[in-house]
PDB file of N, CA and C in Angstrom:
ATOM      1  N   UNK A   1     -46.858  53.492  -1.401  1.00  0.00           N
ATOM      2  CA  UNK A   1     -45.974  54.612  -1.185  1.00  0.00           C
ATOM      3  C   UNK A   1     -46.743  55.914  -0.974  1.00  0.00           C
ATOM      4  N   UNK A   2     -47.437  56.253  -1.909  1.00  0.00           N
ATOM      5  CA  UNK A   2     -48.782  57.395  -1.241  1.00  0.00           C
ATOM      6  C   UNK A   2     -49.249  57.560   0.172  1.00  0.00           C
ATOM      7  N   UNK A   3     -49.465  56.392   0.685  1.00  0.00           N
ATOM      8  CA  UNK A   3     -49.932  56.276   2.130  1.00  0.00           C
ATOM      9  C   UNK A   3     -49.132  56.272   2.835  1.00  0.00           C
ATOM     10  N   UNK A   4     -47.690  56.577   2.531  1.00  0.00           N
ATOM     11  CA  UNK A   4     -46.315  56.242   3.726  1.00  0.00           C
ATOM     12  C   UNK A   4     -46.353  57.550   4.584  1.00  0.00           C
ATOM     13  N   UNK A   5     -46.620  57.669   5.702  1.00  0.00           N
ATOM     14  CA  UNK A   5     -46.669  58.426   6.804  1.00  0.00           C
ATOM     15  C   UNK A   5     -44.961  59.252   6.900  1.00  0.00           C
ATOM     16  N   UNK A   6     -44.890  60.020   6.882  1.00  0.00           N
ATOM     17  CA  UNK A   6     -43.144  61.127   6.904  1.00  0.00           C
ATOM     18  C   UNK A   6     -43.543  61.505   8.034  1.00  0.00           C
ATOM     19  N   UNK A   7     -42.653  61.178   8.827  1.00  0.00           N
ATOM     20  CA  UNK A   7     -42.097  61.457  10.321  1.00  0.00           C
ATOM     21  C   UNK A   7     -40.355  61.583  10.215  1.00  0.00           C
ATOM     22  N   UNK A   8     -40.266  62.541  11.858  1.00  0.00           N
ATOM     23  CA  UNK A   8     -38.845  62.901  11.202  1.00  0.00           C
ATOM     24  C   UNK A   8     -37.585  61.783  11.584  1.00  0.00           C
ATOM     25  N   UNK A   9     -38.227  60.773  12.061  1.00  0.00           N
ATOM     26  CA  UNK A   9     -37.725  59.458  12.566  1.00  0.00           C
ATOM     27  C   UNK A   9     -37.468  58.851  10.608  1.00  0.00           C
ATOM     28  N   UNK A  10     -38.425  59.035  10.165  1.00  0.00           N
ATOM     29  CA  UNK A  10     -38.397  57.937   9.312  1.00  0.00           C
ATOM     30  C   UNK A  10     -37.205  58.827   7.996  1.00  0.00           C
ATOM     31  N   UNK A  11     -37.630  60.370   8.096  1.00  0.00           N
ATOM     32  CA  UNK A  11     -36.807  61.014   6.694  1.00  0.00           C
ATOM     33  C   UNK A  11     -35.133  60.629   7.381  1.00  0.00           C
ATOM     34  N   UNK A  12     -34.744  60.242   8.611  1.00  0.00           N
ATOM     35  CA  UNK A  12     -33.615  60.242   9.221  1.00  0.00           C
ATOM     36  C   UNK A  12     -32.956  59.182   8.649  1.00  0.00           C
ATOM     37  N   UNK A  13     -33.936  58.062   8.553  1.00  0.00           N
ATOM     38  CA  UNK A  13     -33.285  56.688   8.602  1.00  0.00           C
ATOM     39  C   UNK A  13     -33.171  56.606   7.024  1.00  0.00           C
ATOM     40  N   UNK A  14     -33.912  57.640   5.963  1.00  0.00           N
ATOM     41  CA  UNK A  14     -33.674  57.570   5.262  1.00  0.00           C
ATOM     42  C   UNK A  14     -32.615  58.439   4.130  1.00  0.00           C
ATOM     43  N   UNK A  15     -32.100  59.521   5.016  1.00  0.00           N
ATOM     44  CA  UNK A  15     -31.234  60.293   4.740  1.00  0.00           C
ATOM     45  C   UNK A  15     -29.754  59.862   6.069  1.00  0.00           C
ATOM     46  N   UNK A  16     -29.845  58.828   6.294  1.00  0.00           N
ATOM     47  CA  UNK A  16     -29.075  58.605   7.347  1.00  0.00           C
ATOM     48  C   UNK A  16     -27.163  58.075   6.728  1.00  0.00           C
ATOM     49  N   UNK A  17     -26.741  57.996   5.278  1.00  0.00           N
ATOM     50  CA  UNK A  17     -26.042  57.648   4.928  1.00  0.00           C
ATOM     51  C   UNK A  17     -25.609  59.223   4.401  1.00  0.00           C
ATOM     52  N   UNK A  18     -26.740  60.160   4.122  1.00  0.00           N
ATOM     53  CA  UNK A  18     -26.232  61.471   3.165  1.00  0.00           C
ATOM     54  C   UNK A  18     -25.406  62.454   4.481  1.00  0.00           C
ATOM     55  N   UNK A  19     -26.262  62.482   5.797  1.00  0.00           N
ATOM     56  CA  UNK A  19     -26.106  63.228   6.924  1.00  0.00           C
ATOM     57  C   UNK A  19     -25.278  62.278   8.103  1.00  0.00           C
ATOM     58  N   UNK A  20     -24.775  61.600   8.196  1.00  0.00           N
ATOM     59  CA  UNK A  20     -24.253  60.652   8.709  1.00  0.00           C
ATOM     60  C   UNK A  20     -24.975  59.867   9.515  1.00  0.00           C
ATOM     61  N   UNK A  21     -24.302  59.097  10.590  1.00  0.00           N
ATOM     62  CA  UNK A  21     -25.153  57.864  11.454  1.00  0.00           C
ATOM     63  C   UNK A  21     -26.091  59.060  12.314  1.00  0.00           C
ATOM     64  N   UNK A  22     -26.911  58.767  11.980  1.00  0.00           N
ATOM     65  CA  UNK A  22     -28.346  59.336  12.970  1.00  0.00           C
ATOM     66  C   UNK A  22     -27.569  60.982  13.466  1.00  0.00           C
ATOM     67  N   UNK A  23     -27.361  61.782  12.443  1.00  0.00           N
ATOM     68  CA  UNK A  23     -26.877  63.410  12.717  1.00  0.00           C
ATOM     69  C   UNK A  23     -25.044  63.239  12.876  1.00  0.00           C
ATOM     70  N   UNK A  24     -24.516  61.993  12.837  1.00  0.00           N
ATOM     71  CA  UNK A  24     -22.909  62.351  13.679  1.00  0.00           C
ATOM     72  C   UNK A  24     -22.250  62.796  12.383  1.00  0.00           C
ATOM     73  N   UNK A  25     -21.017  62.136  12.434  1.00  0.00           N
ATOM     74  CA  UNK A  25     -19.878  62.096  11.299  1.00  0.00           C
ATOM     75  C   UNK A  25     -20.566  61.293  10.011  1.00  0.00           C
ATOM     76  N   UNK A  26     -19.361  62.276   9.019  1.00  0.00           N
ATOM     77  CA  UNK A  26     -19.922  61.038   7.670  1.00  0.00           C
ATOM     78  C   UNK A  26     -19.339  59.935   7.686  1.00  0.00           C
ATOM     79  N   UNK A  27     -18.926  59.598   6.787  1.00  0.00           N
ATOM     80  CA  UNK A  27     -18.675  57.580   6.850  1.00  0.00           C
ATOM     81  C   UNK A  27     -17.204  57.975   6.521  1.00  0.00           C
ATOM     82  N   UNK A  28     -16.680  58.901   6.194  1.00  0.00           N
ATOM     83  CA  UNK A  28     -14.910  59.279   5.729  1.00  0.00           C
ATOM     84  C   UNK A  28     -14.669  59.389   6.899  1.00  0.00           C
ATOM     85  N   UNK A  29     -15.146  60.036   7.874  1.00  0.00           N
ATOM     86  CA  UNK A  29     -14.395  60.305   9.515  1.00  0.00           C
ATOM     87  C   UNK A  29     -14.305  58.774  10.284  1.00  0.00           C
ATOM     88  N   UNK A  30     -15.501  57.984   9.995  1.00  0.00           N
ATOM     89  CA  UNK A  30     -15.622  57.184  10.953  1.00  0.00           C
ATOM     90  C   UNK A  30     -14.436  56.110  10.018  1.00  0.00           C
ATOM     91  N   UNK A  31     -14.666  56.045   9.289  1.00  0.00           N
ATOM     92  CA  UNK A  31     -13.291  55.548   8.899  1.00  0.00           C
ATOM     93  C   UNK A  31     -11.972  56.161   9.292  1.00  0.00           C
ATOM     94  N   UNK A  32     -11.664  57.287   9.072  1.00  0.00           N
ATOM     95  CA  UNK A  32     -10.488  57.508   9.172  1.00  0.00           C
ATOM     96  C   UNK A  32     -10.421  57.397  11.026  1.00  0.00           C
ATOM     97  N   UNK A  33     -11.274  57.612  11.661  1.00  0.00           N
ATOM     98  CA  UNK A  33     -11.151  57.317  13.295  1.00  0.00           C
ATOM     99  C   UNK A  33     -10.798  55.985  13.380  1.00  0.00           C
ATOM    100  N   UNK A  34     -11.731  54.984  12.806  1.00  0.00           N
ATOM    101  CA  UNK A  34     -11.439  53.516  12.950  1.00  0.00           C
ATOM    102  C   UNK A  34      -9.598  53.200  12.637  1.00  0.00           C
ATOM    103  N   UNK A  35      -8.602  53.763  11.692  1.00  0.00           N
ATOM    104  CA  UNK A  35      -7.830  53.432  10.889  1.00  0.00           C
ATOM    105  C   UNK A  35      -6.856  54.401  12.619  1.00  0.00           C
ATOM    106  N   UNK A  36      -7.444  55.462  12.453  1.00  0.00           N
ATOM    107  CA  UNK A  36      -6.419  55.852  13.697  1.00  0.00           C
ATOM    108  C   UNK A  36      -6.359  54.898  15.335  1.00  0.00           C
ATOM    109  N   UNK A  37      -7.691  54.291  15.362  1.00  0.00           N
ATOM    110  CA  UNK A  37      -7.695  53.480  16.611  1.00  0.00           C
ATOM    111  C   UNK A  37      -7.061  52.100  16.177  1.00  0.00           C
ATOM    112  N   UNK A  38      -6.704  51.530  15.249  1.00  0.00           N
ATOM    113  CA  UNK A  38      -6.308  50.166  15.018  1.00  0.00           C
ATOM    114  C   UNK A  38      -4.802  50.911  14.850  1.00  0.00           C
ATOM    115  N   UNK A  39      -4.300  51.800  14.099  1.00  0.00           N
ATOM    116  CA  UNK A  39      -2.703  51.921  13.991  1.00  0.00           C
ATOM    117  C   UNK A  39      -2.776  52.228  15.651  1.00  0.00           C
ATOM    118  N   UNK A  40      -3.586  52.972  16.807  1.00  0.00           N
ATOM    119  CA  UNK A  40      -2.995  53.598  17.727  1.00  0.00           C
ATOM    120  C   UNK A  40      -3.191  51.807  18.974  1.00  0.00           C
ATOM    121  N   UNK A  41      -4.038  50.767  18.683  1.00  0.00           N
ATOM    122  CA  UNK A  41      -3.629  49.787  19.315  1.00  0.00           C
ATOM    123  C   UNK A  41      -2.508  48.888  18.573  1.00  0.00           C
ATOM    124  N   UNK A  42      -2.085  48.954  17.275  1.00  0.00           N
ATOM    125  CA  UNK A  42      -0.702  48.209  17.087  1.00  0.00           C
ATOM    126  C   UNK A  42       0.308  49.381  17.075  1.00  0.00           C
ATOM    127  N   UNK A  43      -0.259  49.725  18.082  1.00  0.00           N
ATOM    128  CA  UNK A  43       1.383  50.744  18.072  1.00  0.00           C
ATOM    129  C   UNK A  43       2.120  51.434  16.935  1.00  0.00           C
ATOM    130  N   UNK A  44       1.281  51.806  15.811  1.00  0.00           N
ATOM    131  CA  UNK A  44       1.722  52.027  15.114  1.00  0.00           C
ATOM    132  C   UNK A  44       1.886  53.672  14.653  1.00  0.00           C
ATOM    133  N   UNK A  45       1.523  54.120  15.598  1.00  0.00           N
ATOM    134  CA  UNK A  45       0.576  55.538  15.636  1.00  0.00           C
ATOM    135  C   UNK A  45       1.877  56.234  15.302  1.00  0.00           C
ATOM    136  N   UNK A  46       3.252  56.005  15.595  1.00  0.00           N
ATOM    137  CA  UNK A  46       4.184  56.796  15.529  1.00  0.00           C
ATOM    138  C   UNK A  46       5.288  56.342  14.793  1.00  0.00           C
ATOM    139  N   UNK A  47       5.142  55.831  14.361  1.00  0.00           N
ATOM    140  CA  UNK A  47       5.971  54.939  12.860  1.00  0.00           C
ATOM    141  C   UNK A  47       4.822  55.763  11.151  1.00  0.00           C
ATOM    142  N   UNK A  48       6.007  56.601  11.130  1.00  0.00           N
ATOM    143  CA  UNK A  48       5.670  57.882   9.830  1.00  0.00           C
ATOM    144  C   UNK A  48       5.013  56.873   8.933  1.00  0.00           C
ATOM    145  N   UNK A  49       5.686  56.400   8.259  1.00  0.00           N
ATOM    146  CA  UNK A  49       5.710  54.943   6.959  1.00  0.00           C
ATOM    147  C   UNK A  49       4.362  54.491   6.866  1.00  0.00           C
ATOM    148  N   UNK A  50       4.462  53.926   8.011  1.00  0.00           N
ATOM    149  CA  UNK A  50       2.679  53.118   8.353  1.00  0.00           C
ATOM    150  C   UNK A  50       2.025  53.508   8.060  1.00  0.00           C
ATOM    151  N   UNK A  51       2.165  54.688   9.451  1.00  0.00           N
ATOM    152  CA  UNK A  51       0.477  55.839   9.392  1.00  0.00           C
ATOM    153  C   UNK A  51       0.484  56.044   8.088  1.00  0.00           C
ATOM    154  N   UNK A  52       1.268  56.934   6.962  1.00  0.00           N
ATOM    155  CA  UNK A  52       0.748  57.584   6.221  1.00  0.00           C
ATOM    156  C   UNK A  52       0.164  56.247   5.071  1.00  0.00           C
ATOM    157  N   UNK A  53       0.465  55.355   5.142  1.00  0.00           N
ATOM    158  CA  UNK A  53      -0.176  54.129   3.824  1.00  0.00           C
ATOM    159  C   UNK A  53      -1.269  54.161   4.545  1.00  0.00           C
ATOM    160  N   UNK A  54      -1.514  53.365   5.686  1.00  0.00           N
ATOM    161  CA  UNK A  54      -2.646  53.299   6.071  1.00  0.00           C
ATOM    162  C   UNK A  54      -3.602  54.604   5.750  1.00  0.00           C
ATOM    163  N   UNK A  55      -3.314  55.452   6.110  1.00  0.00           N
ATOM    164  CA  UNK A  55      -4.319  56.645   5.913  1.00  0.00           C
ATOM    165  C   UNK A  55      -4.611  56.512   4.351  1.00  0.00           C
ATOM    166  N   UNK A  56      -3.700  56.231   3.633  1.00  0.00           N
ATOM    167  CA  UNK A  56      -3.589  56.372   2.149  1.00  0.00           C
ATOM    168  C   UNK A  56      -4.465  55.477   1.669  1.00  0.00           C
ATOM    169  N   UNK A  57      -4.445  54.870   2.112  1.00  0.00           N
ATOM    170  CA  UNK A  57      -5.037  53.663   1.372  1.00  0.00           C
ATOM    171  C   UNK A  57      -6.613  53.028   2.067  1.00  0.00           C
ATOM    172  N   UNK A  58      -6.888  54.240   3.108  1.00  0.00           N
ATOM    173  CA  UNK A  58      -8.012  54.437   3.590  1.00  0.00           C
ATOM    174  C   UNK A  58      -8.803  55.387   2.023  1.00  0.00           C
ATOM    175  N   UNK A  59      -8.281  56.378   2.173  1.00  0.00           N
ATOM    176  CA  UNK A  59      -8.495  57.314   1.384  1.00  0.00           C
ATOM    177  C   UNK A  59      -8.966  56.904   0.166  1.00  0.00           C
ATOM    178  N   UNK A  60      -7.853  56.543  -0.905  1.00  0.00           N
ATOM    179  CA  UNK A  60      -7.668  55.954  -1.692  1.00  0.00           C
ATOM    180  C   UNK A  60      -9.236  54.732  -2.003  1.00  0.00           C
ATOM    181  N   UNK A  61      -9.322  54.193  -1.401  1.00  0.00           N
ATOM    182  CA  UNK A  61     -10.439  52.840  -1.152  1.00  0.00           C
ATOM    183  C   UNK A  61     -12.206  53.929  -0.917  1.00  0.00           C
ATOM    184  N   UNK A  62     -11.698  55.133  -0.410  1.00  0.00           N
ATOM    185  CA  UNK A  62     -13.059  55.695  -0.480  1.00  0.00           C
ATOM    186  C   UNK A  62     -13.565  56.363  -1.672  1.00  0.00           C
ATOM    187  N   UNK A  63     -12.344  56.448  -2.305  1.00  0.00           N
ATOM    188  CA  UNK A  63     -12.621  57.736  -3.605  1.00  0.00           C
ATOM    189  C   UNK A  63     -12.908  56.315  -4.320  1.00  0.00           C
ATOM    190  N   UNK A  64     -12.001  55.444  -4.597  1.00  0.00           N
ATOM    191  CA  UNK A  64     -12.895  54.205  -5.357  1.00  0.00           C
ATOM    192  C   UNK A  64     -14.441  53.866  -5.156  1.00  0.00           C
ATOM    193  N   UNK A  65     -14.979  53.992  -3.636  1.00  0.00           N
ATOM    194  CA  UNK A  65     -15.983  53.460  -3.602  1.00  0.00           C
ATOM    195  C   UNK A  65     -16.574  54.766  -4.138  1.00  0.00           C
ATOM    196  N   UNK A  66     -16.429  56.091  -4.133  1.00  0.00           N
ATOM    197  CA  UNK A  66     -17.088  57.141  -5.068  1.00  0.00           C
ATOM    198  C   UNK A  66     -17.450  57.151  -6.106  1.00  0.00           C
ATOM    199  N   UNK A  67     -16.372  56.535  -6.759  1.00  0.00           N
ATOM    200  CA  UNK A  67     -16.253  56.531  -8.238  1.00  0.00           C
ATOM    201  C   UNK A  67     -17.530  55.627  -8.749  1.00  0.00           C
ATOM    202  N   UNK A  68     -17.346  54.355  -7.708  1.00  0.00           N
ATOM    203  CA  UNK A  68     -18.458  53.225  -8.587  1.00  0.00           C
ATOM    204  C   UNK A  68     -19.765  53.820  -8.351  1.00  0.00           C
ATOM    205  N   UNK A  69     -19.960  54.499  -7.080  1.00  0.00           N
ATOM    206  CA  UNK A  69     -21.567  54.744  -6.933  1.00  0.00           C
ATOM    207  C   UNK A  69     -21.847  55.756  -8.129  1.00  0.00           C
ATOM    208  N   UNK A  70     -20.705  56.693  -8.329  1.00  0.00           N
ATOM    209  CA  UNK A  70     -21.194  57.813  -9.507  1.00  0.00           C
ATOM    210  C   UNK A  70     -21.769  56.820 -10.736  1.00  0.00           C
ATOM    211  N   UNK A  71     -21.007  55.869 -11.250  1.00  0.00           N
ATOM    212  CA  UNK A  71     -20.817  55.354 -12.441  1.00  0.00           C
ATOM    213  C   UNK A  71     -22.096  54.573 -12.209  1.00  0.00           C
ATOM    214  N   UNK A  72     -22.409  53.891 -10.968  1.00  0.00           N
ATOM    215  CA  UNK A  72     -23.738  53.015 -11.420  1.00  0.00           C
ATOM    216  C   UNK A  72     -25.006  54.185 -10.962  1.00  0.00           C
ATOM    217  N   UNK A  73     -24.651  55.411 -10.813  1.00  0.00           N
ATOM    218  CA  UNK A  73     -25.562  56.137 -10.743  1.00  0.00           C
ATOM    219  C   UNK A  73     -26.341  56.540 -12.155  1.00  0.00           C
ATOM    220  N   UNK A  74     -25.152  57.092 -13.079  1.00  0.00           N
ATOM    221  CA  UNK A  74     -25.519  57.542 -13.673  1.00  0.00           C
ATOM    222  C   UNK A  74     -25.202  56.662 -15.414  1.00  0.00           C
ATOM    223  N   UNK A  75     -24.798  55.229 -14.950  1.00  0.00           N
ATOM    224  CA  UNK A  75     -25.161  53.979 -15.956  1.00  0.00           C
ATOM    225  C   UNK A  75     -26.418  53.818 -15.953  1.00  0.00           C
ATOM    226  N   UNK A  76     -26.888  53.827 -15.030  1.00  0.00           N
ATOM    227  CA  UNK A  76     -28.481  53.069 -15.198  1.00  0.00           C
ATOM    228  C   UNK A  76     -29.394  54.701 -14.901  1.00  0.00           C
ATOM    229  N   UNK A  77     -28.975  55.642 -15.859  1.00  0.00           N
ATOM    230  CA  UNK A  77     -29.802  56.996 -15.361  1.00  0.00           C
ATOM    231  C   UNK A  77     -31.464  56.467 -16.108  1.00  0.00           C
ATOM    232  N   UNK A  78     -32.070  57.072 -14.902  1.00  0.00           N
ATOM    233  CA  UNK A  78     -33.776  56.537 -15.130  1.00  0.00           C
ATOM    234  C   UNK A  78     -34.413  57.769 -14.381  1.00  0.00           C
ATOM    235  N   UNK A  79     -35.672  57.644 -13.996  1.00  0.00           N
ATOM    236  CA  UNK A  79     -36.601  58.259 -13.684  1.00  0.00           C
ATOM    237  C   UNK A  79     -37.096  58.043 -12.432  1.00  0.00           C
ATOM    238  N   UNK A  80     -36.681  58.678 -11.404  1.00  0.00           N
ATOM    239  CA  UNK A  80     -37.483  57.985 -10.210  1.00  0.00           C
ATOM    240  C   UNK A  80     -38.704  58.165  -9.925  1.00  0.00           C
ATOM    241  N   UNK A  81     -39.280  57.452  -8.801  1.00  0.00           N
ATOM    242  CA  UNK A  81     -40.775  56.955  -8.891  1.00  0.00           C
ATOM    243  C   UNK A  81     -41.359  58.483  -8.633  1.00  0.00           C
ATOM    244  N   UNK A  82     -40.945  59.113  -7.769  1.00  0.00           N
ATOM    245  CA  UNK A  82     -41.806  60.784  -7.517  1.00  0.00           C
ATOM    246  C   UNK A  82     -41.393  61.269  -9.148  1.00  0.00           C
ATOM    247  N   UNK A  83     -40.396  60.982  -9.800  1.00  0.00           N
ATOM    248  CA  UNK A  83     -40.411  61.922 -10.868  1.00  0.00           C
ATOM    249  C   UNK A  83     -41.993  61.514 -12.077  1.00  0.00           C
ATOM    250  N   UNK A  84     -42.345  60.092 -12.060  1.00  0.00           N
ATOM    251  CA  UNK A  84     -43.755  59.586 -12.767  1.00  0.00           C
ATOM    252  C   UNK A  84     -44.911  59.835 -11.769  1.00  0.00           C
ATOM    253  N   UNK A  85     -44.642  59.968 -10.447  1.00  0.00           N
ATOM    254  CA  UNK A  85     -45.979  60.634 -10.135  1.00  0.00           C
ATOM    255  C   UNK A  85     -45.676  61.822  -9.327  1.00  0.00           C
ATOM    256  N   UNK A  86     -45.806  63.023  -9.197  1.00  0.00           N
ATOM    257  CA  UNK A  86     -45.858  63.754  -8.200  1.00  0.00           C
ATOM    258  C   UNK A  86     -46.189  64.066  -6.901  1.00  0.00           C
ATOM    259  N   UNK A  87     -47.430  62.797  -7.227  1.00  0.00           N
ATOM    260  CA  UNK A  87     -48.077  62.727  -5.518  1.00  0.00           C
ATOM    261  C   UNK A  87     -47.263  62.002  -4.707  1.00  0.00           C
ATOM    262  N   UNK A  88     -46.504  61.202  -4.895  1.00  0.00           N
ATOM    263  CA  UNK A  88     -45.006  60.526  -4.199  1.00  0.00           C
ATOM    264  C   UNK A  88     -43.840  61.467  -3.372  1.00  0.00           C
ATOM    265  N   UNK A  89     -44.508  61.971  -2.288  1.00  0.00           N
ATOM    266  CA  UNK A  89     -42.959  62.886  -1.936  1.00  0.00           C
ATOM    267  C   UNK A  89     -41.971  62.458  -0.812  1.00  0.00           C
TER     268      UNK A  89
END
């Protein structure tokens, strides 16, 4: 890890989930785009009822997946590897 070469190719691919796919949207848009292109090919785009569960339960399913990353974030709170050496950046 000392010898790992930082290029701005590589901090990308590794900040590529915080800043979205390679600079675009975060992962909530591309979802909620995906959820608008599947209600807008079943025709569903204009039926109130639908749209709004679907959106809901888009939503809903992301704040869950929030919740767990917080919780196994800070279940297993440790020390990361730059924090035991400094020369690691």
């Amino acid at each position: 890890m000392e010898n790992f070469e930082r290029t701005p190719r590589t901090n990308g691919l590794a900040l590529m989930w915080q800043y979205g796919i390679y600079g675009g949207p975060n992962v909530h848009v591309l979802w909620n785009r995906l959820v608008s292109q599947k209600l807008f090919e079943e025709r569903l785009d204009y039926n109130t009822p639908w749209a709004a569960r679907a959106y809901a339960m888009e939503t809903v399913e992301l704040i869950d997946e929030y919740i767990a990353s917080q919780d196994g974030k800070y279940a297993y709170w440790a020390a990361r590897p730059n924090q035991f050496d400094p020369s690691i950046t």
